[in-house]
C-alpha atoms as a PDB file:
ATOM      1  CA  UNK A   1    -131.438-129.077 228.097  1.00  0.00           C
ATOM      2  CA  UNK A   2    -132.650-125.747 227.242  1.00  0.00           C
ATOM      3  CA  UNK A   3    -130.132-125.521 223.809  1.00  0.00           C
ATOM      4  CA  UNK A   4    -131.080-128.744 223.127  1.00  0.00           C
ATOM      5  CA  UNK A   5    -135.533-127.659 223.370  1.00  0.00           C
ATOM      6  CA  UNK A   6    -134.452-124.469 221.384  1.00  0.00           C
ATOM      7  CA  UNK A   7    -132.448-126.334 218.697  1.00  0.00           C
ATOM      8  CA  UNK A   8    -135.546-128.593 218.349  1.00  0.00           C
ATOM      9  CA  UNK A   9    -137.845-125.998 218.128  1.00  0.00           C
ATOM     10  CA  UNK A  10    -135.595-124.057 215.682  1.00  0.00           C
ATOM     11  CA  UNK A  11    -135.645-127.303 213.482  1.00  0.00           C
ATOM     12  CA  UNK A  12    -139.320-127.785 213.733  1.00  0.00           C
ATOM     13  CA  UNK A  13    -139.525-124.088 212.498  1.00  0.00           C
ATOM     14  CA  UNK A  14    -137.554-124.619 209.408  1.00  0.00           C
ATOM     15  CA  UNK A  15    -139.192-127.814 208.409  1.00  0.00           C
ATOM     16  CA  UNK A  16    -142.386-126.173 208.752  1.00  0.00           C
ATOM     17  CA  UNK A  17    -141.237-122.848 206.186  1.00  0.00           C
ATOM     18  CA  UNK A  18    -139.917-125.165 203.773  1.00  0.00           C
ATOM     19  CA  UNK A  19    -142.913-127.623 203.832  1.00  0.00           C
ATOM     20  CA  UNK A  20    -144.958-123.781 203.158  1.00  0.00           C
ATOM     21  CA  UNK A  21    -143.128-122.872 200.205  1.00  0.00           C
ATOM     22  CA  UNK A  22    -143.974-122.573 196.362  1.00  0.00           C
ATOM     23  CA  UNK A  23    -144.392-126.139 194.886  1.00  0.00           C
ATOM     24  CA  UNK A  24    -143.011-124.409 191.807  1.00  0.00           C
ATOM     25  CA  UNK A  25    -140.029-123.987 193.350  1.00  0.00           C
ATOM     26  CA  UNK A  26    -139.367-126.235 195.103  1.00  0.00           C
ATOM     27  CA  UNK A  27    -139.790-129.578 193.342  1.00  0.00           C
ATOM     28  CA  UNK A  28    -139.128-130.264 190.098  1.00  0.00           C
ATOM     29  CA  UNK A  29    -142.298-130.436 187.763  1.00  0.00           C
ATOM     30  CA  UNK A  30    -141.666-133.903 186.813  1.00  0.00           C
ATOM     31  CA  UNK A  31    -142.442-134.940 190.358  1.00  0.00           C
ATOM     32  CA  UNK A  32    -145.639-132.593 191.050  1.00  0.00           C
ATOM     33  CA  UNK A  33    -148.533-134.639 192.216  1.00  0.00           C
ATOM     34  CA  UNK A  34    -152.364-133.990 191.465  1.00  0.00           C
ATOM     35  CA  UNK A  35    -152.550-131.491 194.422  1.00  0.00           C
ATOM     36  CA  UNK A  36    -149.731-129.461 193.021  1.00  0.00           C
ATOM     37  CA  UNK A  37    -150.805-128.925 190.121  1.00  0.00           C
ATOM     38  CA  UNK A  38    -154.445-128.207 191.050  1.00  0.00           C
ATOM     39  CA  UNK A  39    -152.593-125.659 193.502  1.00  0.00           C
ATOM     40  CA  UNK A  40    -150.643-123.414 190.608  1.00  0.00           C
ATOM     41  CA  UNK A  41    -153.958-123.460 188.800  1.00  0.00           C
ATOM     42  CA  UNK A  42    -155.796-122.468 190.872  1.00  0.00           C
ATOM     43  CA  UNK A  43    -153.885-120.273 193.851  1.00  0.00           C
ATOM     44  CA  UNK A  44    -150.885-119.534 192.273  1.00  0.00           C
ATOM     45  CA  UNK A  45    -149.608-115.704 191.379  1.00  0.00           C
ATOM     46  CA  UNK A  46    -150.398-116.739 187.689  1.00  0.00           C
ATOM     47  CA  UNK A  47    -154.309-117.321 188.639  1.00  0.00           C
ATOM     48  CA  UNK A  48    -156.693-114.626 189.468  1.00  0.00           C
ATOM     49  CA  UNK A  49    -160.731-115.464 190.606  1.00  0.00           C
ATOM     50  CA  UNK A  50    -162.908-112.433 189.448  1.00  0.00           C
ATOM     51  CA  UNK A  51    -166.666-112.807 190.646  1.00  0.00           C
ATOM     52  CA  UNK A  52    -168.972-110.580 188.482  1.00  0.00           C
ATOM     53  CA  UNK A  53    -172.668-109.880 189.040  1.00  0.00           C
ATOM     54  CA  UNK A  54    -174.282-112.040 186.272  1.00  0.00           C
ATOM     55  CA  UNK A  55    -177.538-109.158 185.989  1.00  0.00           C
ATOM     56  CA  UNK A  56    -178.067-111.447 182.741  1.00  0.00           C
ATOM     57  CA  UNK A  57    -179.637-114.369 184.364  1.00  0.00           C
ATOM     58  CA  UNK A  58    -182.219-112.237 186.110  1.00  0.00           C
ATOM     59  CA  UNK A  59    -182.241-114.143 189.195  1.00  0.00           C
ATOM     60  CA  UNK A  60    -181.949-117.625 187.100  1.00  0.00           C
ATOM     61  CA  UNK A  61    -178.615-119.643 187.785  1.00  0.00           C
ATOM     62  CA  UNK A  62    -179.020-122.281 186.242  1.00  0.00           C
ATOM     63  CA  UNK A  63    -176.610-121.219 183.363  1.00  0.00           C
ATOM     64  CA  UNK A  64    -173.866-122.061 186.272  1.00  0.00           C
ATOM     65  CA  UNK A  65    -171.113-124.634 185.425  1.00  0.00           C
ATOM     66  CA  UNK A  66    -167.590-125.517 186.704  1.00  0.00           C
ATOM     67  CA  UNK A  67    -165.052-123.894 185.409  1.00  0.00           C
ATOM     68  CA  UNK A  68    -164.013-125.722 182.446  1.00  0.00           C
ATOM     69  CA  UNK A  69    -160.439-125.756 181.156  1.00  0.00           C
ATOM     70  CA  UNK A  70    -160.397-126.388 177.070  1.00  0.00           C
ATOM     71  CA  UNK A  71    -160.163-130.248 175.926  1.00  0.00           C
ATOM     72  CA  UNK A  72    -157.128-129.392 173.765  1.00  0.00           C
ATOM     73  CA  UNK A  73    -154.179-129.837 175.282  1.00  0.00           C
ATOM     74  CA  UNK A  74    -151.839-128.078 173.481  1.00  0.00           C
ATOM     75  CA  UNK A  75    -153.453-125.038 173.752  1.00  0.00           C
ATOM     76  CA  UNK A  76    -152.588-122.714 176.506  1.00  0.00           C
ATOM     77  CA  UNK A  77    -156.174-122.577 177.989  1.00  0.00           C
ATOM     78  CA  UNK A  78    -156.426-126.394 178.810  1.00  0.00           C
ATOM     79  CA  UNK A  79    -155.759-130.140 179.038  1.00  0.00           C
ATOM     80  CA  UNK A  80    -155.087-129.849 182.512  1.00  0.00           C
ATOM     81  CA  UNK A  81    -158.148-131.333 183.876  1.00  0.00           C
ATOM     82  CA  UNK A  82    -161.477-130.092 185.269  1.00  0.00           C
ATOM     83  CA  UNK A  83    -160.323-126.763 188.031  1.00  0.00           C
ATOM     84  CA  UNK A  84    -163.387-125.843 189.546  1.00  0.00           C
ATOM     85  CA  UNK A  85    -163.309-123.344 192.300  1.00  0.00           C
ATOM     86  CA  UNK A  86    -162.665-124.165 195.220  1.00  0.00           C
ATOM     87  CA  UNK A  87    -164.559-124.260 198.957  1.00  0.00           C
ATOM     88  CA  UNK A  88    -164.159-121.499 201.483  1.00  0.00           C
ATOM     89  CA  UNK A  89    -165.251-117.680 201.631  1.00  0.00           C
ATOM     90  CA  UNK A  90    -163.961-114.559 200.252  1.00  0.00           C
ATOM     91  CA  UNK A  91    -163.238-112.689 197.279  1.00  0.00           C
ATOM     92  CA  UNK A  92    -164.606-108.931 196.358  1.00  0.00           C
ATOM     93  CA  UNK A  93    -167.934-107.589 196.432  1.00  0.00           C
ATOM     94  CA  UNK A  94    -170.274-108.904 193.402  1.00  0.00           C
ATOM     95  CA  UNK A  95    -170.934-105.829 190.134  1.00  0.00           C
ATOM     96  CA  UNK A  96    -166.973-104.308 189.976  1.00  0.00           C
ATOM     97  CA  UNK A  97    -165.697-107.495 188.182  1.00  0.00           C
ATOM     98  CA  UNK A  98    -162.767-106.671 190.363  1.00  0.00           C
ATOM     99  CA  UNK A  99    -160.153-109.387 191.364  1.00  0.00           C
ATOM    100  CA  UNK A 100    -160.837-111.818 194.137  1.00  0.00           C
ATOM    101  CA  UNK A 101    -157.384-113.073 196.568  1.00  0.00           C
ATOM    102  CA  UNK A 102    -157.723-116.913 194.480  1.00  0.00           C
ATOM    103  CA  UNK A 103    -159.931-118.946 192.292  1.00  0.00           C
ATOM    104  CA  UNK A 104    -159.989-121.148 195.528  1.00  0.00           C
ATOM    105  CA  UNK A 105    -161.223-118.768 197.993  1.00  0.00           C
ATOM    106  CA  UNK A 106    -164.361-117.923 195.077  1.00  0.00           C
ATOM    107  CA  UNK A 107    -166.688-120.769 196.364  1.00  0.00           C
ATOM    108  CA  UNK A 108    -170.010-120.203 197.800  1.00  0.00           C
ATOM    109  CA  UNK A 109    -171.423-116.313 197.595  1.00  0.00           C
ATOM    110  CA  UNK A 110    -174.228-115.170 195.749  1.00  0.00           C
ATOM    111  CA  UNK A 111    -175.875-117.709 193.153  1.00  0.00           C
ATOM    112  CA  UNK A 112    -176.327-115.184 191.180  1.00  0.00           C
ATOM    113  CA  UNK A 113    -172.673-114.289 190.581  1.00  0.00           C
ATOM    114  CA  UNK A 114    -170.803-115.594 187.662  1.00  0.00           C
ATOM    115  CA  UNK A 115    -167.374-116.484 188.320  1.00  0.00           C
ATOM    116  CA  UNK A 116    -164.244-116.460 186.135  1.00  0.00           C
ATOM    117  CA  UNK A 117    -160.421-117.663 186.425  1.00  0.00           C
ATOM    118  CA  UNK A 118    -157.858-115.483 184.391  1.00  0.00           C
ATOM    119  CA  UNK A 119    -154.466-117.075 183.980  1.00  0.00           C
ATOM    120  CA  UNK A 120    -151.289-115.909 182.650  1.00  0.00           C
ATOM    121  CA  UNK A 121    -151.039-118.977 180.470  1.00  0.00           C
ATOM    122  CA  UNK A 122    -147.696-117.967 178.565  1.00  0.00           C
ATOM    123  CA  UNK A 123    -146.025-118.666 182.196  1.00  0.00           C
ATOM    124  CA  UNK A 124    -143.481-121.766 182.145  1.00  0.00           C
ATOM    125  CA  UNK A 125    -145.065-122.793 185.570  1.00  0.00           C
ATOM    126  CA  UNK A 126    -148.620-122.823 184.005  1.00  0.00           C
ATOM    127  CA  UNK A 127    -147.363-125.009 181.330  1.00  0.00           C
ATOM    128  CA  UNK A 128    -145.529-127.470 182.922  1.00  0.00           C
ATOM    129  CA  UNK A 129    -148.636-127.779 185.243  1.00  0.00           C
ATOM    130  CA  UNK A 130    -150.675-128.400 181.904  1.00  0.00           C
ATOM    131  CA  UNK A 131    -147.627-130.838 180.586  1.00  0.00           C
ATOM    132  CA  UNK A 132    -147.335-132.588 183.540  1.00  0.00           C
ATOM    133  CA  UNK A 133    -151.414-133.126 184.177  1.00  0.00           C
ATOM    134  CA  UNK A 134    -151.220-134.722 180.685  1.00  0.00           C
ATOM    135  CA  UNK A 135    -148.553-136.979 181.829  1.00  0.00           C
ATOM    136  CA  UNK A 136    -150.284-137.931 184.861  1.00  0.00           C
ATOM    137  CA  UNK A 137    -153.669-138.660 182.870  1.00  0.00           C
ATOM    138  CA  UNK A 138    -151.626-141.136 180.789  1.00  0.00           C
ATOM    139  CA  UNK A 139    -152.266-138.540 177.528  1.00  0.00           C
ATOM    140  CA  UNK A 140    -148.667-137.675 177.032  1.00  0.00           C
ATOM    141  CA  UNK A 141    -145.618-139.476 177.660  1.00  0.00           C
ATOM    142  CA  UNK A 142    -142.616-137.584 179.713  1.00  0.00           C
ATOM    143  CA  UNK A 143    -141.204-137.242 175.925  1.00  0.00           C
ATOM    144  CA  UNK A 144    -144.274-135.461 174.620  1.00  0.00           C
ATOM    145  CA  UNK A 145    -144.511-132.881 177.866  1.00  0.00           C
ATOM    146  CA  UNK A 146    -140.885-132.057 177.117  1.00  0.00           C
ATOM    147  CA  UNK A 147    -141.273-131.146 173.580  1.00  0.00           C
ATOM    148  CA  UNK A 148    -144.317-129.216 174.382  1.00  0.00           C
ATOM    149  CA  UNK A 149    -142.606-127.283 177.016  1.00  0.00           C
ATOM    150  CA  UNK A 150    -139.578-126.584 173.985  1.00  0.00           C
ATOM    151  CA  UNK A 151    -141.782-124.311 172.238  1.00  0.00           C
ATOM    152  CA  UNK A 152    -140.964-120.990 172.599  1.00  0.00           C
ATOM    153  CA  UNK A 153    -143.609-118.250 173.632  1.00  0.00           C
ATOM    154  CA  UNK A 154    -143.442-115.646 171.806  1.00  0.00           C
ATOM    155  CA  UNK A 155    -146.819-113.580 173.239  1.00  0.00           C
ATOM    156  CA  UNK A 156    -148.118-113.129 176.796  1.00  0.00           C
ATOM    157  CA  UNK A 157    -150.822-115.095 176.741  1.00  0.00           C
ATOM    158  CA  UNK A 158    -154.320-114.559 179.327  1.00  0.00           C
ATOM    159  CA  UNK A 159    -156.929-116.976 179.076  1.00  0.00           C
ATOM    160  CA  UNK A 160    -160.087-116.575 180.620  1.00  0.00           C
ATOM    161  CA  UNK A 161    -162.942-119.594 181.374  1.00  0.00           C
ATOM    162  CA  UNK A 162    -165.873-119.347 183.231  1.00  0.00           C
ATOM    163  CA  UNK A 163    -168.768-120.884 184.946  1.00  0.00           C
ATOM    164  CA  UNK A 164    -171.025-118.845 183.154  1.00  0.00           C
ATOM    165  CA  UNK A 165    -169.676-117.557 179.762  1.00  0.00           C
ATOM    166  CA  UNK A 166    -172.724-115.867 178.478  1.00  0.00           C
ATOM    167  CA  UNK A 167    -171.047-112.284 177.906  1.00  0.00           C
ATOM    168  CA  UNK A 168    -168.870-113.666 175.504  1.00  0.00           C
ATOM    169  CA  UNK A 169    -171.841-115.194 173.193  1.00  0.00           C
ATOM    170  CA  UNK A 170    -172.338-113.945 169.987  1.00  0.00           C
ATOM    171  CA  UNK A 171    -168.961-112.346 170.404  1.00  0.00           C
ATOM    172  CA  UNK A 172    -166.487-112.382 167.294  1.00  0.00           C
ATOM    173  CA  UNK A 173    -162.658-112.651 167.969  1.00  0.00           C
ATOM    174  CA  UNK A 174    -162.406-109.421 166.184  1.00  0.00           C
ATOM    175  CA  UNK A 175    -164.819-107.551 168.478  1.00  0.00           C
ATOM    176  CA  UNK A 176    -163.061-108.801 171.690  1.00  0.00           C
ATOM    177  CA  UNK A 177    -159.621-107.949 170.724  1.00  0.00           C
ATOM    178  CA  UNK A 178    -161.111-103.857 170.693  1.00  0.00           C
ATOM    179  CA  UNK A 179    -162.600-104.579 174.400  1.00  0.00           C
ATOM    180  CA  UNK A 180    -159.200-105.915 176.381  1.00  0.00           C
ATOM    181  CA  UNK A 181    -156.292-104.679 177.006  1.00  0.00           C
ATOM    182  CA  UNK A 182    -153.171-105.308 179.182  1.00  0.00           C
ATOM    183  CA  UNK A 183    -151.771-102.432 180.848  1.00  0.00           C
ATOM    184  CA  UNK A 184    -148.400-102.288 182.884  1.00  0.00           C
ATOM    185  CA  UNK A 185    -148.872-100.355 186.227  1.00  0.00           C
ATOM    186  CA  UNK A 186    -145.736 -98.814 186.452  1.00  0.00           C
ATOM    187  CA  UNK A 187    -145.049 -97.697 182.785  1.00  0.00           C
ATOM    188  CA  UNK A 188    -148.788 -96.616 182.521  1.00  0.00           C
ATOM    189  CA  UNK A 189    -148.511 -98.529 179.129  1.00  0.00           C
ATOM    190  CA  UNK A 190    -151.761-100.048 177.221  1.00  0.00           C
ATOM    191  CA  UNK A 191    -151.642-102.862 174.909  1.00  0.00           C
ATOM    192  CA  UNK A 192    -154.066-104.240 172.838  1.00  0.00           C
ATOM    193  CA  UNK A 193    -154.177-107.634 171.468  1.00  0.00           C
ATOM    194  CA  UNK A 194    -152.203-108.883 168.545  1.00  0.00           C
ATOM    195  CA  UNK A 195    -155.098-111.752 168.615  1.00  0.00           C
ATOM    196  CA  UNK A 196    -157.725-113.561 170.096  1.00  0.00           C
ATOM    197  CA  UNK A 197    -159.000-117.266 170.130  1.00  0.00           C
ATOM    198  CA  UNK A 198    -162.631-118.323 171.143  1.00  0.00           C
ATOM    199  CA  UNK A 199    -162.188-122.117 172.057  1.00  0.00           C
ATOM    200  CA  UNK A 200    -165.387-123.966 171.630  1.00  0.00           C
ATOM    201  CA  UNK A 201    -166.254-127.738 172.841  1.00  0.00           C
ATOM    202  CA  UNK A 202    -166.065-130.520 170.683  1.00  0.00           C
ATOM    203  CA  UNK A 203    -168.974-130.198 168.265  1.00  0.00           C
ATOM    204  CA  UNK A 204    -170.293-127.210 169.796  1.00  0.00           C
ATOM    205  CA  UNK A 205    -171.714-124.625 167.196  1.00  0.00           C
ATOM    206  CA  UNK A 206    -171.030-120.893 166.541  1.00  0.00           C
ATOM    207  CA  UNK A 207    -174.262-119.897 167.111  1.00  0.00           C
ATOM    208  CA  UNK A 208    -175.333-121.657 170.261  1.00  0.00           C
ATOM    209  CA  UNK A 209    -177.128-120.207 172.907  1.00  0.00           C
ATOM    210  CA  UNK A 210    -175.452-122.454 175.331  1.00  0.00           C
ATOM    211  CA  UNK A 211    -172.942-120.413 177.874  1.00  0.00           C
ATOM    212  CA  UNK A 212    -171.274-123.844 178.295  1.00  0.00           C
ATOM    213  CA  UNK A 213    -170.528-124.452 174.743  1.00  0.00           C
ATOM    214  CA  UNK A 214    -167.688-122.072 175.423  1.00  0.00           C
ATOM    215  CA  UNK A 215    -164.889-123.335 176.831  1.00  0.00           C
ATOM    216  CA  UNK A 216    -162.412-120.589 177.117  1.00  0.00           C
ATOM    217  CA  UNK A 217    -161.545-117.479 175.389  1.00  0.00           C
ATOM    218  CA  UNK A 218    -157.564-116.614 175.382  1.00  0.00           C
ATOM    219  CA  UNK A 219    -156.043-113.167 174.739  1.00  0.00           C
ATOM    220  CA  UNK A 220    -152.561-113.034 172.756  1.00  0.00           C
ATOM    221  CA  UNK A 221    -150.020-109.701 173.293  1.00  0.00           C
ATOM    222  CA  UNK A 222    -146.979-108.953 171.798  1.00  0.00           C
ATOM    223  CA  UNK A 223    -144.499-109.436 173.981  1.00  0.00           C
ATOM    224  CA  UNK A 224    -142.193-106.307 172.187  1.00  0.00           C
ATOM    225  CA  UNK A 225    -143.344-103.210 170.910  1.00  0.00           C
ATOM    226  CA  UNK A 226    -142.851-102.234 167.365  1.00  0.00           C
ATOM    227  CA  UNK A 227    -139.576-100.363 168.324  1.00  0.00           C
ATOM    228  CA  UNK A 228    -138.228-103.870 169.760  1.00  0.00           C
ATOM    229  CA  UNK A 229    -138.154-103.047 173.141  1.00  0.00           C
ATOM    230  CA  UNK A 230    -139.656-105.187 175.606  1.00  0.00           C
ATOM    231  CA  UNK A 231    -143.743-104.664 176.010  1.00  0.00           C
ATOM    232  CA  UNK A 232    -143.400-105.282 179.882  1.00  0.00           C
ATOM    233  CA  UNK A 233    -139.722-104.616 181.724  1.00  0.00           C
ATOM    234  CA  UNK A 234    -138.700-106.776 184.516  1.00  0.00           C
ATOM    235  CA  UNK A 235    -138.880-103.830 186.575  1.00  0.00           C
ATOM    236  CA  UNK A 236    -142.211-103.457 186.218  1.00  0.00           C
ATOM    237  CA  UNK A 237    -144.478-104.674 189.512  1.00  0.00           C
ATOM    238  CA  UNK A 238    -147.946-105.315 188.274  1.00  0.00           C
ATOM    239  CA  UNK A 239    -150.186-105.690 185.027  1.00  0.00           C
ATOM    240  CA  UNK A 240    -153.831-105.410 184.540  1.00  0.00           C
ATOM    241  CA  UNK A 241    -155.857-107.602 182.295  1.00  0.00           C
ATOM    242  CA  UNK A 242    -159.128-105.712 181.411  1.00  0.00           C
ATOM    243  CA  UNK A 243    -162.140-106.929 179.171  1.00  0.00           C
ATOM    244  CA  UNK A 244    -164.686-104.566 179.031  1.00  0.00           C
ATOM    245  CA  UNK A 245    -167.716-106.084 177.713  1.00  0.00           C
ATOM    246  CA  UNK A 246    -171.516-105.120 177.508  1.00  0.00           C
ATOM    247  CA  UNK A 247    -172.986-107.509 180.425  1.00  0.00           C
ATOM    248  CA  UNK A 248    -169.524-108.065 182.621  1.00  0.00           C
ATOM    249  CA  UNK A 249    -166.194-106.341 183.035  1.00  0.00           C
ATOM    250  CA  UNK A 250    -163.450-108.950 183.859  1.00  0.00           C
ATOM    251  CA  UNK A 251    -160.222-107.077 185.450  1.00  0.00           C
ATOM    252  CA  UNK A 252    -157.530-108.884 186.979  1.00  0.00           C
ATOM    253  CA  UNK A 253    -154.402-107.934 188.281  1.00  0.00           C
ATOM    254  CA  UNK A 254    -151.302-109.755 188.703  1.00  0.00           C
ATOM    255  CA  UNK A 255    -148.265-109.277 191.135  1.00  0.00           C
ATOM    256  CA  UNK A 256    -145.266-109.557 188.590  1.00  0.00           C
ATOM    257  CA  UNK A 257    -142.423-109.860 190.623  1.00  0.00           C
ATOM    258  CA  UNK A 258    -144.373-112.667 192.824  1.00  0.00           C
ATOM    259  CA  UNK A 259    -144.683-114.615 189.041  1.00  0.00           C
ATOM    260  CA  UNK A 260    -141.259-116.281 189.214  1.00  0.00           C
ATOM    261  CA  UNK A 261    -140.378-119.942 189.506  1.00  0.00           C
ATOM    262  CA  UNK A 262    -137.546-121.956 189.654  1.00  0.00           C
ATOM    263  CA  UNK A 263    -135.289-120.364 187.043  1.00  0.00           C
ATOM    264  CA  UNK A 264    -136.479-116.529 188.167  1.00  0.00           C
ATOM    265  CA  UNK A 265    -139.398-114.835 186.420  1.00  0.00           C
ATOM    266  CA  UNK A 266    -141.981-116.378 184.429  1.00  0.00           C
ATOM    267  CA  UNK A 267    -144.607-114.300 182.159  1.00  0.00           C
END
């Protein structure tokens, strides 16, 4: 009776790891759901919350949005739907622009913060979450997600969208590739951006005073220095994304070797 309660017990335990572990991983992204998807993009390794002190508002917040993801869907910032963050407490203390645990655990806090979601968009995961949200939303067929997902990526790619993107108003692509950086931990390496796209909403103009006109900015790196070595080993443990602006410093820093899906890592 007693091997029988312990081999019940040991079978409830293993149902209940595998029914914890990484959606990525474990199903196929053909067959992710709604809630899978709004899981990797939002609480997955490739997805870092950074809450800043918004000193811009000066005590006004009602600048304060969801966080958008772009309308176009083929670009690495969006078409996945609407993310907002997420209910619960926690993150980091409000002025460092230091990184939070998840863009879930960012709701509530001050009204006065602005909050921001980096992503390591270049990621396979992040894409098929993108690819398969289309699919789900009836805007792609399963033929269209798979030719999207052929492409190869040639850059890291960080995007960054806000609820609040008034530091980056006024800002030119060529001024914010000179205030961000990537850095590898290990290596102690720095790089700059190759490029950098402002994505704007539909009919939004250039020189609108409207935070929400932005809908995400996305920073591209070379993914091999000029000698042709790789910019980032697989080796390497973590990588900071920093950009340094006048009213907000965004940092976020992601756990490299905890960035791996199905087929190993994914950058």
């Amino acid at each position: 009776m007693r091997i029988r309660a312990w081999l019940l017990l040991l079978g409830l335990g293993c149902a209940a790891a595998a029914f914890a572990g990484d959606i990525w991983k474990d199903k196929p992204y053909t067959q992710w759901e709604e809630k899978d998807i709004r899981k990797i993009m939002t609480e997955s390794p490739w997805v870092k919350g950074v809450r800043v002190n918004a000193s811009w508002r000066g005590g006004n917040s009602s600048a304060v949005g969801r966080i958008p993801m772009a309308p176009d869907p083929k670009s690495p910032a969006g078409g996945a739907g609407d993310y907002g963050m997420g209910g619960g407490a926690g993150g980091t203390a409000a002025n460092t622009g230091t990184n939070a645990a998840t863009a879930g655990q960012l709701g509530g806090g001050d009204p006065t913060d602005a909050l921001f979601v980096v992503r390591w968009a270049s990621s396979q995961t992040i894409r098929q979450a993108i690819a398969r949200s289309q699919v789900l939303r009836g805007v792609w067929t399963a033929a269209d997600a798979e030719k999207a997902l052929k492409e190869g990526q040639s850059e890291f790619v960080i995007t960054v969208v806000g609820t609040d993107m008034t530091p980056f108003l006024h800002l030119e692509e060529k001024d914010l590739a000179n205030k961000a950086y990537l850095s590898a931990k290990k290596e102690k390496t720095k790089m700059a951006p190759s490029r950098v796209m402002i994505q704007r909403r539909p009919g939004a103009d250039a020189n609108s005073e409207d935070p929400q006109a932005l809908s995400a900015v996305v920073f591209y790196f070379a993914r091999k220095t000029n000698a042709g070595t790789p910019a980032i080993s697989d080796q390497e443990k973590g990588a900071e994304f920093v950009c340094d602006l006048k009213k907000a410093t965004i940092r976020a820093t992601f756990e490299l070797q905890k960035m791996a899906g199905a087929n190993g890592m994914d950058w």
